[in-house]
Every structure is written in C-alpha cells, then in structure tokens.
PDB file of N, CA and C in Angstrom:
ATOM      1  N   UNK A   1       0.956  10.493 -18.080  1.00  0.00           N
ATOM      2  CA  UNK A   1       0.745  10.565 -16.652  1.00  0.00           C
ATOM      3  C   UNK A   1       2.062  10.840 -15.939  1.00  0.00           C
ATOM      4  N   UNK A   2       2.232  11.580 -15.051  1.00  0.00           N
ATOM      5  CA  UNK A   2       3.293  12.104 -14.416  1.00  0.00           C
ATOM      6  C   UNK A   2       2.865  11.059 -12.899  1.00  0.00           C
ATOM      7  N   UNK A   3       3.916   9.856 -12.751  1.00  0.00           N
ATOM      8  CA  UNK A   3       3.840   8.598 -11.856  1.00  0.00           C
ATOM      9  C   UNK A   3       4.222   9.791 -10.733  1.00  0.00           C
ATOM     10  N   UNK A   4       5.625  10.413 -10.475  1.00  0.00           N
ATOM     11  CA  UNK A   4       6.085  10.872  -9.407  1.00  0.00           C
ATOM     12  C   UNK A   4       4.741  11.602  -8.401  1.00  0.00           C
ATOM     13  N   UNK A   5       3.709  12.598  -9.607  1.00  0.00           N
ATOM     14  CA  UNK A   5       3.385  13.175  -8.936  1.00  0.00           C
ATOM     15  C   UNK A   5       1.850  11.747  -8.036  1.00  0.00           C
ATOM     16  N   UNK A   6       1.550  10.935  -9.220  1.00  0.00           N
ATOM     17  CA  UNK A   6       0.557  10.132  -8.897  1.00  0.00           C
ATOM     18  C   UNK A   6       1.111   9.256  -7.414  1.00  0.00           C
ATOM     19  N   UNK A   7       2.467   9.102  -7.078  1.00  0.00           N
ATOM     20  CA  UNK A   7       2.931   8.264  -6.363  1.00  0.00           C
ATOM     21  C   UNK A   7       3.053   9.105  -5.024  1.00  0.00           C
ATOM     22  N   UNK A   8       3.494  10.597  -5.164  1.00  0.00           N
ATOM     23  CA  UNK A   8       3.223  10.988  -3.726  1.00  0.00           C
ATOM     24  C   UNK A   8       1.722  11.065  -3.560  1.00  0.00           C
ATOM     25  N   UNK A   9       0.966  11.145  -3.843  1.00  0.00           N
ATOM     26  CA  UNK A   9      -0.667  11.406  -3.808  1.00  0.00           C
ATOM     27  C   UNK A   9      -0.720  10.024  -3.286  1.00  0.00           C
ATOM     28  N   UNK A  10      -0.640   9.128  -4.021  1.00  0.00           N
ATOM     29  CA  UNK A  10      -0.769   7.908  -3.386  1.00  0.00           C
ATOM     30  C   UNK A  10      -0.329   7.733  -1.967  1.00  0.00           C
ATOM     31  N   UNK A  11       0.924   7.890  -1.580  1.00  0.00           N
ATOM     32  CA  UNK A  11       1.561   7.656  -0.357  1.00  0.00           C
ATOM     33  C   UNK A  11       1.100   8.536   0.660  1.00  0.00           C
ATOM     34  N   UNK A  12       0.698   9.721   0.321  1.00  0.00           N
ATOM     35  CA  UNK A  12       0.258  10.822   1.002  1.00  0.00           C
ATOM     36  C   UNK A  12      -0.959  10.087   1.784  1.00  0.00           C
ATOM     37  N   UNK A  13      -2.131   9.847   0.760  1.00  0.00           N
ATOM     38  CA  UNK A  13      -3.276   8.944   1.611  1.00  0.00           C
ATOM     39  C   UNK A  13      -2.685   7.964   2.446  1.00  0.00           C
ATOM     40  N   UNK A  14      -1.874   6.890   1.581  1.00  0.00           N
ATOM     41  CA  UNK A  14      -1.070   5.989   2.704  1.00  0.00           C
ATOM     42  C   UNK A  14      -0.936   6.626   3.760  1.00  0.00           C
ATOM     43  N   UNK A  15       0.096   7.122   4.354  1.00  0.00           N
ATOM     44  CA  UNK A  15       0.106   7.789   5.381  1.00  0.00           C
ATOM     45  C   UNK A  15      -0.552   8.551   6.414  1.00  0.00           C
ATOM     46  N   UNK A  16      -1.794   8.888   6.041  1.00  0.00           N
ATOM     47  CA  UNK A  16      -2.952   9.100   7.087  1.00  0.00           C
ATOM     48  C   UNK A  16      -3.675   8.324   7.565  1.00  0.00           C
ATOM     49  N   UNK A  17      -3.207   6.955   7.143  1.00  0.00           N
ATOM     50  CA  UNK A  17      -4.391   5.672   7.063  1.00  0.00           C
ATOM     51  C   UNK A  17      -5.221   5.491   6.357  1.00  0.00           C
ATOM     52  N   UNK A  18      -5.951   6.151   5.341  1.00  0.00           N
ATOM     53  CA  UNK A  18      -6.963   5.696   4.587  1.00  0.00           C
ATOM     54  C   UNK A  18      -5.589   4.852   3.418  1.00  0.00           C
ATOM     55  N   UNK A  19      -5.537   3.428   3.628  1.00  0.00           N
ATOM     56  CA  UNK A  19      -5.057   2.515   3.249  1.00  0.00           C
ATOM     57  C   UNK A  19      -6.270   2.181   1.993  1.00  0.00           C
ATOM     58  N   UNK A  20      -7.174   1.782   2.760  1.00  0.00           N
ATOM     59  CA  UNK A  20      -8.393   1.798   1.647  1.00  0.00           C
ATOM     60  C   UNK A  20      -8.900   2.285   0.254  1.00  0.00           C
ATOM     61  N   UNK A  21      -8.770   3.714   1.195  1.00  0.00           N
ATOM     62  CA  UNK A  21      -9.045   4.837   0.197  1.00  0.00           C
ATOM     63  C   UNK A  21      -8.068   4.739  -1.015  1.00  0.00           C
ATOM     64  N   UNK A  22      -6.216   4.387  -0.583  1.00  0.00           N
ATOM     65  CA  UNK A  22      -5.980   4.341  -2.033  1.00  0.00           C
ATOM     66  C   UNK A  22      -5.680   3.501  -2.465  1.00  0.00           C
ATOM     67  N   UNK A  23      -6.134   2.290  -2.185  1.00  0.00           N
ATOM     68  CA  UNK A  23      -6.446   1.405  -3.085  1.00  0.00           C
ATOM     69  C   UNK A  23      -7.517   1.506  -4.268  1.00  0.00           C
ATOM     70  N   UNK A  24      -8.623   2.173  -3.420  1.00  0.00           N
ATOM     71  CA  UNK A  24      -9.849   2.158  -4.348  1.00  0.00           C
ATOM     72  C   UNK A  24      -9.598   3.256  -5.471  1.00  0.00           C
ATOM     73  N   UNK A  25      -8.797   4.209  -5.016  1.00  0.00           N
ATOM     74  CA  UNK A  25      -8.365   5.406  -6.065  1.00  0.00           C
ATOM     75  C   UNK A  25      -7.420   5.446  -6.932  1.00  0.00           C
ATOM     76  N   UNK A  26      -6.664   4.274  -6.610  1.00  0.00           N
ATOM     77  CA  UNK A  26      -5.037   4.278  -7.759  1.00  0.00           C
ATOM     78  C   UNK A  26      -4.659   2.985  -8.126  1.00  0.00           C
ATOM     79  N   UNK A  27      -5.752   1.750  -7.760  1.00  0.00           N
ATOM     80  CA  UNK A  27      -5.425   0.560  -7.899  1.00  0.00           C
ATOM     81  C   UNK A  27      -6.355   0.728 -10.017  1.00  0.00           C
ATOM     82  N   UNK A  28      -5.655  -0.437 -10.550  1.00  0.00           N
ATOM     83  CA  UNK A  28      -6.643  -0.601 -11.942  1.00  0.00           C
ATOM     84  C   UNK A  28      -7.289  -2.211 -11.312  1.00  0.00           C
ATOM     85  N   UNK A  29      -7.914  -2.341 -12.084  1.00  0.00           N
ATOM     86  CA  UNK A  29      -9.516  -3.217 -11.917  1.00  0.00           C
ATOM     87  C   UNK A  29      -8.492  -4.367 -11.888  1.00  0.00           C
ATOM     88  N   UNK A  30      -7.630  -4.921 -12.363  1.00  0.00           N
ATOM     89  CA  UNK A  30      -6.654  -6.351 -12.957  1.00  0.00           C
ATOM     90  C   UNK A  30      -5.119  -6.301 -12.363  1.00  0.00           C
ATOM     91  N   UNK A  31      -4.917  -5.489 -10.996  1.00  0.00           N
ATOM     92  CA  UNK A  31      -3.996  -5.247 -10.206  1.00  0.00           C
ATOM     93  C   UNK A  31      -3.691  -6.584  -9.579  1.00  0.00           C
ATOM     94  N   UNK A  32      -2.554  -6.521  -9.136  1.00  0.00           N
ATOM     95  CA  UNK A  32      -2.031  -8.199  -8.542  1.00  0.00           C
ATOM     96  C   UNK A  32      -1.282  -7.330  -7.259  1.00  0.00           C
ATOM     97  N   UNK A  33      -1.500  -8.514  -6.103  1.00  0.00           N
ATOM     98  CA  UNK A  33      -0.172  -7.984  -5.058  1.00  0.00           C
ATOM     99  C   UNK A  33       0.362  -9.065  -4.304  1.00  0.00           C
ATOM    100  N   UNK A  34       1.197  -8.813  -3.762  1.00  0.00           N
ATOM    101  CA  UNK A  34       2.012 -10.266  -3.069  1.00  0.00           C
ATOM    102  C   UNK A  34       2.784  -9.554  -2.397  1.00  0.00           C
ATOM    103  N   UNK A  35       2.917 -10.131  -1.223  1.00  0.00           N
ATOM    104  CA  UNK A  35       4.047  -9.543   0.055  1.00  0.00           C
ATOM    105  C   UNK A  35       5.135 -10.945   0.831  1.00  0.00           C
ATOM    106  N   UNK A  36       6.008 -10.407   1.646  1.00  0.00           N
ATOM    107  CA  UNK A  36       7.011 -11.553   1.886  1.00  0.00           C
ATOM    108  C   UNK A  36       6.426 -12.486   2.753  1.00  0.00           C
ATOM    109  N   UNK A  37       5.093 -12.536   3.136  1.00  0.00           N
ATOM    110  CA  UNK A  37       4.431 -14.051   3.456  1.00  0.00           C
ATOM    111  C   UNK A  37       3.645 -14.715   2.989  1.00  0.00           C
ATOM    112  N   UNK A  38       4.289 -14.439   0.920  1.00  0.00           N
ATOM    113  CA  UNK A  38       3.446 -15.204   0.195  1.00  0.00           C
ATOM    114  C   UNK A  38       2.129 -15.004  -0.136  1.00  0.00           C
ATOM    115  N   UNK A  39       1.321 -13.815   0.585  1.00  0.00           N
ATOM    116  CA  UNK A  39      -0.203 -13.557   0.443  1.00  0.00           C
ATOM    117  C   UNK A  39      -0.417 -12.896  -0.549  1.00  0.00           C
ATOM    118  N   UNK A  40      -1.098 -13.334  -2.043  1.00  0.00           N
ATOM    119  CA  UNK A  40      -1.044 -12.227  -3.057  1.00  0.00           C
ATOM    120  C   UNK A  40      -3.097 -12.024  -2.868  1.00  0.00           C
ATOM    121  N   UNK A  41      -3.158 -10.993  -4.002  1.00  0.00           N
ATOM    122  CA  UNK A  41      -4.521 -11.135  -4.514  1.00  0.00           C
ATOM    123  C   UNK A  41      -4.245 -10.282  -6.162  1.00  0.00           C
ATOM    124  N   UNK A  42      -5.693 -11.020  -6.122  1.00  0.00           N
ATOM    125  CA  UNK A  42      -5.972 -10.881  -7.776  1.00  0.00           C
ATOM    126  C   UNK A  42      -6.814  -9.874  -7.941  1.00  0.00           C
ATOM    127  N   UNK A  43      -7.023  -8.628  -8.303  1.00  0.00           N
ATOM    128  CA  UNK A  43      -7.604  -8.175  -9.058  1.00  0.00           C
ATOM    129  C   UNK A  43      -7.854  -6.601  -7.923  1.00  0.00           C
ATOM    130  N   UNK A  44      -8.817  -5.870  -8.119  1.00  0.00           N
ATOM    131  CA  UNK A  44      -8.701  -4.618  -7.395  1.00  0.00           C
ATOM    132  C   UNK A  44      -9.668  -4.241  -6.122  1.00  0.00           C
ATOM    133  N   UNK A  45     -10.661  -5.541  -6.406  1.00  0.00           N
ATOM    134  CA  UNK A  45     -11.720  -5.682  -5.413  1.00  0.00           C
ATOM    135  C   UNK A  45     -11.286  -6.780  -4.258  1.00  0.00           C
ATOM    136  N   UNK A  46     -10.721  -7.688  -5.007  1.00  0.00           N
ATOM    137  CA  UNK A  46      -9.765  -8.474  -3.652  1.00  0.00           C
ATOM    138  C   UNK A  46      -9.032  -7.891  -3.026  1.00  0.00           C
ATOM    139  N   UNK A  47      -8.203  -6.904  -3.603  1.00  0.00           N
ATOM    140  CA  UNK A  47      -7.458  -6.255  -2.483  1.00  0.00           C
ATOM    141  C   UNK A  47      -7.843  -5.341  -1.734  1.00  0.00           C
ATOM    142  N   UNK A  48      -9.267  -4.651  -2.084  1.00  0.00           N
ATOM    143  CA  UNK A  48     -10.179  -3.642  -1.562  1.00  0.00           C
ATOM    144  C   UNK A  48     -10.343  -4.597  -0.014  1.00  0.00           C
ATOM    145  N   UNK A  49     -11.383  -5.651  -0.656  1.00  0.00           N
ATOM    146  CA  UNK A  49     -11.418  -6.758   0.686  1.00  0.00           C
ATOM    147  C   UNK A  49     -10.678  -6.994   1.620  1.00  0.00           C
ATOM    148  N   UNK A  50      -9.354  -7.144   1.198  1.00  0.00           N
ATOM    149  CA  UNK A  50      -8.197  -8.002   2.065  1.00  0.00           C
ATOM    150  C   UNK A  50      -7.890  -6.087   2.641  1.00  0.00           C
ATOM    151  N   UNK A  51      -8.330  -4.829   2.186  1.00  0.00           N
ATOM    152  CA  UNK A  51      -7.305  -3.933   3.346  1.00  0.00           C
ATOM    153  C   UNK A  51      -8.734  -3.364   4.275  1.00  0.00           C
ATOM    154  N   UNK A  52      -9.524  -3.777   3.782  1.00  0.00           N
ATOM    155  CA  UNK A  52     -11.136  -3.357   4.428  1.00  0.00           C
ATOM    156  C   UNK A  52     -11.016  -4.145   6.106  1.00  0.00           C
ATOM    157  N   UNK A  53     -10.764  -5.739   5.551  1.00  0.00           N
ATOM    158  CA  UNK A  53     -10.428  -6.976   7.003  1.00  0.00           C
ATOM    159  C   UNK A  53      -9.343  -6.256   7.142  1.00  0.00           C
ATOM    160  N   UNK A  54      -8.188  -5.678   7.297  1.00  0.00           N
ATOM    161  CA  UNK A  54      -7.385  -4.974   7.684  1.00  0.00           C
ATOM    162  C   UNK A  54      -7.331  -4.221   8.635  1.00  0.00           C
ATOM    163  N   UNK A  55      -7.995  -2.904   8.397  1.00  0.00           N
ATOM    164  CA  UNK A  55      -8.182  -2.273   8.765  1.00  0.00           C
ATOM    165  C   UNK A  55      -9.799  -2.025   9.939  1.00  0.00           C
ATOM    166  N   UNK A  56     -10.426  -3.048   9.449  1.00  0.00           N
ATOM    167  CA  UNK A  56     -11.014  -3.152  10.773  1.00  0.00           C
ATOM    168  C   UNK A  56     -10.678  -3.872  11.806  1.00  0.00           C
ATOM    169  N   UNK A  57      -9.858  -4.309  11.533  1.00  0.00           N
ATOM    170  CA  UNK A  57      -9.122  -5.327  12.847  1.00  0.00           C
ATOM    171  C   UNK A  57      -7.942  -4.511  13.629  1.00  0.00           C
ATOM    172  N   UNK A  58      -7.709  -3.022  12.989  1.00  0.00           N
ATOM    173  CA  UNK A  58      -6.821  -2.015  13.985  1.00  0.00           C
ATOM    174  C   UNK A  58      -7.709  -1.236  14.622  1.00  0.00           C
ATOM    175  N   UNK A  59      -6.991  -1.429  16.164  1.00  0.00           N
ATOM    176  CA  UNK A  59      -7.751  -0.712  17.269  1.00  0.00           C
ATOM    177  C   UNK A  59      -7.398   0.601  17.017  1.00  0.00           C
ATOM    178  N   UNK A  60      -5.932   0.721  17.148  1.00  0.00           N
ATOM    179  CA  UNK A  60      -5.641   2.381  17.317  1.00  0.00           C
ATOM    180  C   UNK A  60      -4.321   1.876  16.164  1.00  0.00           C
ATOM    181  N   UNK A  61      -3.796   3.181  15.584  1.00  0.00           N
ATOM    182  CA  UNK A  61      -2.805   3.706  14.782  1.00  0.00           C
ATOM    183  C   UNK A  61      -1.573   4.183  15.387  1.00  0.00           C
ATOM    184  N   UNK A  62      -0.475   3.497  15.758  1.00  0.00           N
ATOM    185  CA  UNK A  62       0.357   4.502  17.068  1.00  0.00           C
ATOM    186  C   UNK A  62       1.465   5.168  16.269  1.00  0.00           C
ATOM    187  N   UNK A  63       1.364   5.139  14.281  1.00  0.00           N
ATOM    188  CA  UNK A  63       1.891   5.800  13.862  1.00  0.00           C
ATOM    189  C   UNK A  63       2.270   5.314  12.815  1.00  0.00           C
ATOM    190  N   UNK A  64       2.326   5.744  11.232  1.00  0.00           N
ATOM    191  CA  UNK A  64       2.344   5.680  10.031  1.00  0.00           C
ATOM    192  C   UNK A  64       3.516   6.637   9.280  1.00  0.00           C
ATOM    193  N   UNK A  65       4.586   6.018   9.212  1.00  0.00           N
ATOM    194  CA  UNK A  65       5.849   7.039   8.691  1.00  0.00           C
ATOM    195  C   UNK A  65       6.179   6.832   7.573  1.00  0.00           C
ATOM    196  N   UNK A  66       6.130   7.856   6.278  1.00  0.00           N
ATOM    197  CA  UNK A  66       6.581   7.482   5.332  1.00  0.00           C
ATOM    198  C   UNK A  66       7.980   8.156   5.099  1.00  0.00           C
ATOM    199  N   UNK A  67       9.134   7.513   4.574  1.00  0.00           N
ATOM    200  CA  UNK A  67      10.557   7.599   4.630  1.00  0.00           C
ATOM    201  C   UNK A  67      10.339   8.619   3.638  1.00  0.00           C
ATOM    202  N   UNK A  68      10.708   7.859   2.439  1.00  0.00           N
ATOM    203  CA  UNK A  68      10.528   8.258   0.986  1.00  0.00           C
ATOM    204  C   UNK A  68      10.321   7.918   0.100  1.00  0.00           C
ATOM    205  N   UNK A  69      10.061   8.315  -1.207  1.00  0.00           N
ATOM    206  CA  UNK A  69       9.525   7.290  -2.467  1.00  0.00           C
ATOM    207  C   UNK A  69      10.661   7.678  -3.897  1.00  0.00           C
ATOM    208  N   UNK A  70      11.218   6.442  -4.609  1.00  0.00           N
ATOM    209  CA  UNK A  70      11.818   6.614  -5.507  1.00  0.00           C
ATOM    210  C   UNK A  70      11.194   6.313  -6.689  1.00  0.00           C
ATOM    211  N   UNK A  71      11.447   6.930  -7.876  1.00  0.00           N
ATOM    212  CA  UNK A  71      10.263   6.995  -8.922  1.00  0.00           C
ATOM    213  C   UNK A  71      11.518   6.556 -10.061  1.00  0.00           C
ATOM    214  N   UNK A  72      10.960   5.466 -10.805  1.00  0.00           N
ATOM    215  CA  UNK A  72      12.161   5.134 -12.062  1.00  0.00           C
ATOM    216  C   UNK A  72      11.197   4.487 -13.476  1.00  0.00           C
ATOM    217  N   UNK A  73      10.990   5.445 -14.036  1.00  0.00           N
ATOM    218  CA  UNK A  73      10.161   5.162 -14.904  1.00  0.00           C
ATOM    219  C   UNK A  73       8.772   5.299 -14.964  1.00  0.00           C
ATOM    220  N   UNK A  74       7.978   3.777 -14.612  1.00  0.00           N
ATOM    221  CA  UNK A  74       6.429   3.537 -14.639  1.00  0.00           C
ATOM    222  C   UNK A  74       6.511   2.550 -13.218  1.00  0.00           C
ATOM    223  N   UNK A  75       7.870   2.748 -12.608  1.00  0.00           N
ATOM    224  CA  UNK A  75       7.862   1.532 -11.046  1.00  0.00           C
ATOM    225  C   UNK A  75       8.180   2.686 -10.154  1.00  0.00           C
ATOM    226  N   UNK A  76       7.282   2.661  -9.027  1.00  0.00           N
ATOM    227  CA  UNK A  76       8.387   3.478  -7.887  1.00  0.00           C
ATOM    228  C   UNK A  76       7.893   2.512  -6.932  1.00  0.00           C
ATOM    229  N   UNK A  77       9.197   3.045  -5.965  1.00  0.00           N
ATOM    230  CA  UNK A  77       9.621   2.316  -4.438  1.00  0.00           C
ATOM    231  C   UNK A  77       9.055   3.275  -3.291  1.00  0.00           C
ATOM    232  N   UNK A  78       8.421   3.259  -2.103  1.00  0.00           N
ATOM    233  CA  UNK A  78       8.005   3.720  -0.880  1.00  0.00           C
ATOM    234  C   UNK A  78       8.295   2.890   0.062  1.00  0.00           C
ATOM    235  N   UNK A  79       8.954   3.890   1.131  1.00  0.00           N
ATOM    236  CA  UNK A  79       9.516   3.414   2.489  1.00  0.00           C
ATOM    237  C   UNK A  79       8.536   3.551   3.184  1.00  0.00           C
ATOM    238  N   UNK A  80       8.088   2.861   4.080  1.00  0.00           N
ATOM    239  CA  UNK A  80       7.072   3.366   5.158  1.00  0.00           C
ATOM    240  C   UNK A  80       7.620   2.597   6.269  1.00  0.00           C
ATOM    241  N   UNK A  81       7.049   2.734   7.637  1.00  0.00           N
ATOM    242  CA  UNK A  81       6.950   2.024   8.984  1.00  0.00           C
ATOM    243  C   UNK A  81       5.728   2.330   9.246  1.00  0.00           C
ATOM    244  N   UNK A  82       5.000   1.218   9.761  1.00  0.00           N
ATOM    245  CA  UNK A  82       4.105   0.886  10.287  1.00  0.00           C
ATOM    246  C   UNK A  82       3.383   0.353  11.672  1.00  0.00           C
ATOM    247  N   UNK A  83       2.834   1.213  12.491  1.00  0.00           N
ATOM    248  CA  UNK A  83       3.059   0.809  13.772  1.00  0.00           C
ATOM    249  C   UNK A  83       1.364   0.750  14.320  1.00  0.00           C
ATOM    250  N   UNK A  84       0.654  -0.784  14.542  1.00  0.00           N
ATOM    251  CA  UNK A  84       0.244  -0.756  14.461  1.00  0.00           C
ATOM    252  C   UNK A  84      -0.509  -1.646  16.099  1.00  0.00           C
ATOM    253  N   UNK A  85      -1.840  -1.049  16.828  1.00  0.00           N
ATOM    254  CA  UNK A  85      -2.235  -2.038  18.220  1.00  0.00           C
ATOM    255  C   UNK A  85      -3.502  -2.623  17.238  1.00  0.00           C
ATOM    256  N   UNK A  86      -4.082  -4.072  17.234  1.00  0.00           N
ATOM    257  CA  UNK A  86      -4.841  -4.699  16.722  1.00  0.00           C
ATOM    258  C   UNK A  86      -6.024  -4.721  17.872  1.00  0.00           C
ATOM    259  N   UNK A  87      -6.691  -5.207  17.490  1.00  0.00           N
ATOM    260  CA  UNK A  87      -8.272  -5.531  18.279  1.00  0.00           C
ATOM    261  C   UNK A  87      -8.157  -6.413  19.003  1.00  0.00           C
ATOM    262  N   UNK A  88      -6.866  -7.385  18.731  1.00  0.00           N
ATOM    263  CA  UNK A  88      -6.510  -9.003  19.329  1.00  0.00           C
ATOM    264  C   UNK A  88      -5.957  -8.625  20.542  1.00  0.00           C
ATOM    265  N   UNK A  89      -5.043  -6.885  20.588  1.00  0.00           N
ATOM    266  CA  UNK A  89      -4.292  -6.899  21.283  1.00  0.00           C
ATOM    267  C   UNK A  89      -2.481  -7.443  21.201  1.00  0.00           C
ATOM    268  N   UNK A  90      -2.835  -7.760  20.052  1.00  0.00           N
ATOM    269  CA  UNK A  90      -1.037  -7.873  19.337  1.00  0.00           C
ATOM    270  C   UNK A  90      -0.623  -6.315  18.604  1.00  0.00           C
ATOM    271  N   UNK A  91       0.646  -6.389  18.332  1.00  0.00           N
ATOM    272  CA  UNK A  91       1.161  -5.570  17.957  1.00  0.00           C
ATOM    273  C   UNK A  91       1.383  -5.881  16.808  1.00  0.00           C
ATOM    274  N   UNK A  92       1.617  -4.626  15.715  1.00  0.00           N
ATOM    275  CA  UNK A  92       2.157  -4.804  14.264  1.00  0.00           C
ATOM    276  C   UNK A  92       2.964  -4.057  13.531  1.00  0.00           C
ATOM    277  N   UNK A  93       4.174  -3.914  13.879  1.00  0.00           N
ATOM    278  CA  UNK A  93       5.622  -2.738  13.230  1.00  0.00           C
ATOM    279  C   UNK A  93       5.974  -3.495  12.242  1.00  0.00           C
ATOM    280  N   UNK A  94       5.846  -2.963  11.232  1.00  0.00           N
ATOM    281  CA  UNK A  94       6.511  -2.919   9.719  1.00  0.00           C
ATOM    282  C   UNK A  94       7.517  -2.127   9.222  1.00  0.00           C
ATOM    283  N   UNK A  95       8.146  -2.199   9.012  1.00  0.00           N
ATOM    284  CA  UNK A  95       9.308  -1.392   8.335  1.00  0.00           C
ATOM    285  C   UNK A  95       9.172  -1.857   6.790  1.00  0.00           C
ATOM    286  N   UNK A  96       8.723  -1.573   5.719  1.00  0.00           N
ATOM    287  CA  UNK A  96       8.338  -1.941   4.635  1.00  0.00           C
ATOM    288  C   UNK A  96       8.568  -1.277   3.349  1.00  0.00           C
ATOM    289  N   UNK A  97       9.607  -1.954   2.162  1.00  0.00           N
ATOM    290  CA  UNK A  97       9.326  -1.291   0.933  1.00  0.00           C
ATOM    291  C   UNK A  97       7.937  -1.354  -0.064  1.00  0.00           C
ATOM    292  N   UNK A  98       6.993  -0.698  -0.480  1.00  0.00           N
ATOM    293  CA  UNK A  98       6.522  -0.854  -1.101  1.00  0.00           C
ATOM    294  C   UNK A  98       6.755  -0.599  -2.658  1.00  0.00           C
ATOM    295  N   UNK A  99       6.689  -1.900  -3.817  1.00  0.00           N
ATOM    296  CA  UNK A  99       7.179  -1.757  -4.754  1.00  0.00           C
ATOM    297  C   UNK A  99       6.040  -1.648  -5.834  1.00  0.00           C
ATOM    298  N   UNK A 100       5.782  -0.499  -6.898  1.00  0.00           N
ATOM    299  CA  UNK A 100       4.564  -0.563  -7.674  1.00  0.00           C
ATOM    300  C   UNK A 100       5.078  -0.234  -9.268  1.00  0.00           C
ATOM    301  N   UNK A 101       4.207  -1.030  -9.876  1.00  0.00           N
ATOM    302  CA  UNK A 101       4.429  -0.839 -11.519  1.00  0.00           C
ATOM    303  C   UNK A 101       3.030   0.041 -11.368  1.00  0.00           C
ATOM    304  N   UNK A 102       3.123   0.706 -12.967  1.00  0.00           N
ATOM    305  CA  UNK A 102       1.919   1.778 -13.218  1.00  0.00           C
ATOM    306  C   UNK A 102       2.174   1.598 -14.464  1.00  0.00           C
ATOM    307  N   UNK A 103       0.577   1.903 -14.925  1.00  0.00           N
ATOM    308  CA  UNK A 103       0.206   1.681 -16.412  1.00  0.00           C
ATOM    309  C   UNK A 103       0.388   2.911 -16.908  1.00  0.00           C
ATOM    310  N   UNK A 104      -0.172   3.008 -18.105  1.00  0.00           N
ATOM    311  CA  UNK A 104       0.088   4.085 -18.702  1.00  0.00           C
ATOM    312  C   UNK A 104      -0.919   5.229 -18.633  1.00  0.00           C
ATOM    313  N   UNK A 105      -2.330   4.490 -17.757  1.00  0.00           N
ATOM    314  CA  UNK A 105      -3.409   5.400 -17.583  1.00  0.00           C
ATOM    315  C   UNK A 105      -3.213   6.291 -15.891  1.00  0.00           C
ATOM    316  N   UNK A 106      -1.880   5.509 -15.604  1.00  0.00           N
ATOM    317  CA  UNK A 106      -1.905   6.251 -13.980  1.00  0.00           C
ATOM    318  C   UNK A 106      -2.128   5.288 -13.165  1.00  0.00           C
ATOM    319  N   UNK A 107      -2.414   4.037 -13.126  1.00  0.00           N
ATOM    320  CA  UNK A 107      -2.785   3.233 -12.281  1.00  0.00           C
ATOM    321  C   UNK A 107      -2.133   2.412 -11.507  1.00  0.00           C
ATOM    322  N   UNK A 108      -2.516   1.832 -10.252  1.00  0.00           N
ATOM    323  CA  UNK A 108      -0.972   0.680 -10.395  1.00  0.00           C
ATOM    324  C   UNK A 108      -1.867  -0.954 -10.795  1.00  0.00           C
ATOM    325  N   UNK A 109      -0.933  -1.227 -11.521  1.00  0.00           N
ATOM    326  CA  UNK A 109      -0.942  -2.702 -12.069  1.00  0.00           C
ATOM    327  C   UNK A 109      -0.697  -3.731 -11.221  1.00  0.00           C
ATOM    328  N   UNK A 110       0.433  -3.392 -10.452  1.00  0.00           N
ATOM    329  CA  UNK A 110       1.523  -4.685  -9.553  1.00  0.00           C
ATOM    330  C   UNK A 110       1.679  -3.749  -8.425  1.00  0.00           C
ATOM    331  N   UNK A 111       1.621  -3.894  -6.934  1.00  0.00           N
ATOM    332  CA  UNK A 111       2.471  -4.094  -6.080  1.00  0.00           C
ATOM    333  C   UNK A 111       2.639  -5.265  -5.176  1.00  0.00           C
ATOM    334  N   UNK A 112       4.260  -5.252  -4.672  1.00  0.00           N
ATOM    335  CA  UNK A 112       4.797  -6.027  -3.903  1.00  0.00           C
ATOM    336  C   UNK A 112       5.533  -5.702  -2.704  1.00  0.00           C
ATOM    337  N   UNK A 113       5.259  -6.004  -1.657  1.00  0.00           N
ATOM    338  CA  UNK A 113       5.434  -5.264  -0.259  1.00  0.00           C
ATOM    339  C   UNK A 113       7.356  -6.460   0.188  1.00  0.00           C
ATOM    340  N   UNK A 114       7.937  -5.619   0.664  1.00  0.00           N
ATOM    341  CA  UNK A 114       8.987  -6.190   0.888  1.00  0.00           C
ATOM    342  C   UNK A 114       9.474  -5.702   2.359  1.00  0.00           C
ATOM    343  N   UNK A 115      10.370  -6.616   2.901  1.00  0.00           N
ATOM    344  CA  UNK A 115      10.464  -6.167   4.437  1.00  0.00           C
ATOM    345  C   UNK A 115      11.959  -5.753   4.587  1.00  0.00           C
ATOM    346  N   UNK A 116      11.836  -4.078   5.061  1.00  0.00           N
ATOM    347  CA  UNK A 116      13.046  -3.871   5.000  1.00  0.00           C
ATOM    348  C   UNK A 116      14.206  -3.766   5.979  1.00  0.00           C
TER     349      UNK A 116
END
C-alpha cells in the first residue's frame, strides 16, 4: 500500500468536511483514537458515532485548512485548522496535528489528535 498516496486521499475528504466519510473509508474495524482532552474510542464504529454527534452539532463550517501531511513509513502527520460555529452558538478553532499509524492493508489502526 502506498500510505502517502492513501493519506492525501484521506485528508483530501478531511478537508471538505465529510469527516465522516473518512472515517468510514480508511478507518480498520479495531482502530483506537485519543486526543489532548483525554477522549479516546475503541474500535471503528465508535468513532463513526462520536464524528456523526459531531458533526451534527455544526451549524456552519467557516473553514477547514489543511497545512500539510508528513508521511514516515506506515505513520503520517496532518496539519489542519479548524474553524468551526456550533448549533450552541459557541465557537470551535483548532489548530491540530493529526497523528496516524496504518496497517499493512491501508488502513489506519491508531490516530491521535494533538494541539498545535
């Protein structure tokens, strides 16, 4: 599996918002994730869940930037910012590394969201 090319494909969806979408397309079934407020999940349908409540709780999108992605092996790194108006009426800017291991079938195994 060629990760670089699987990882812009990945980020590419990232970046239009279907957040969802690639989860459901590049996550494997036994995926783990955890971010810097401690929130992990187990497996590929929990995290389907946890970006589904996500994403219905954004009103509008005021903009999704991806920096760049570094590829080292079977792990790559993605920069993004995240700018986000909620349904609550709060705001949500991220500036965020995203960090992912990948199996050997193409998938990701692990990510971990870090604040940059």
């Amino acid at each position: 599996m060629d990760i670089k090319t699987l990882a812009t494909e990945m980020d590419s969806i990232v970046a239009q918002g279907a957040i969802v979408e690639a989860v459901e397309k590049f996550f494997a079934d036994d995926a783990n994730t955890s971010d810097y407020n401690q929130v992990t999940t187990s497996g590929k349908a929990q995290m389907v869940e946890k970006m589904k409540g996500f994403a219905d709780a954004i009103a509008k999108v005021n903009g999704i930037k991806h920096h760049r992605t570094i590829v080292d092996g079977n792990v790559t790194a993605s920069e993004f910012t995240f700018d986000f108006l909620m349904k609550d009426d709060s705001s949500i800017y991220w500036h965020e590394i995203i960090r992912r291991i990948w199996n050997d079938e193409g998938q990701v195994i692990e990510e971990e969201y870090f604040n940059a």
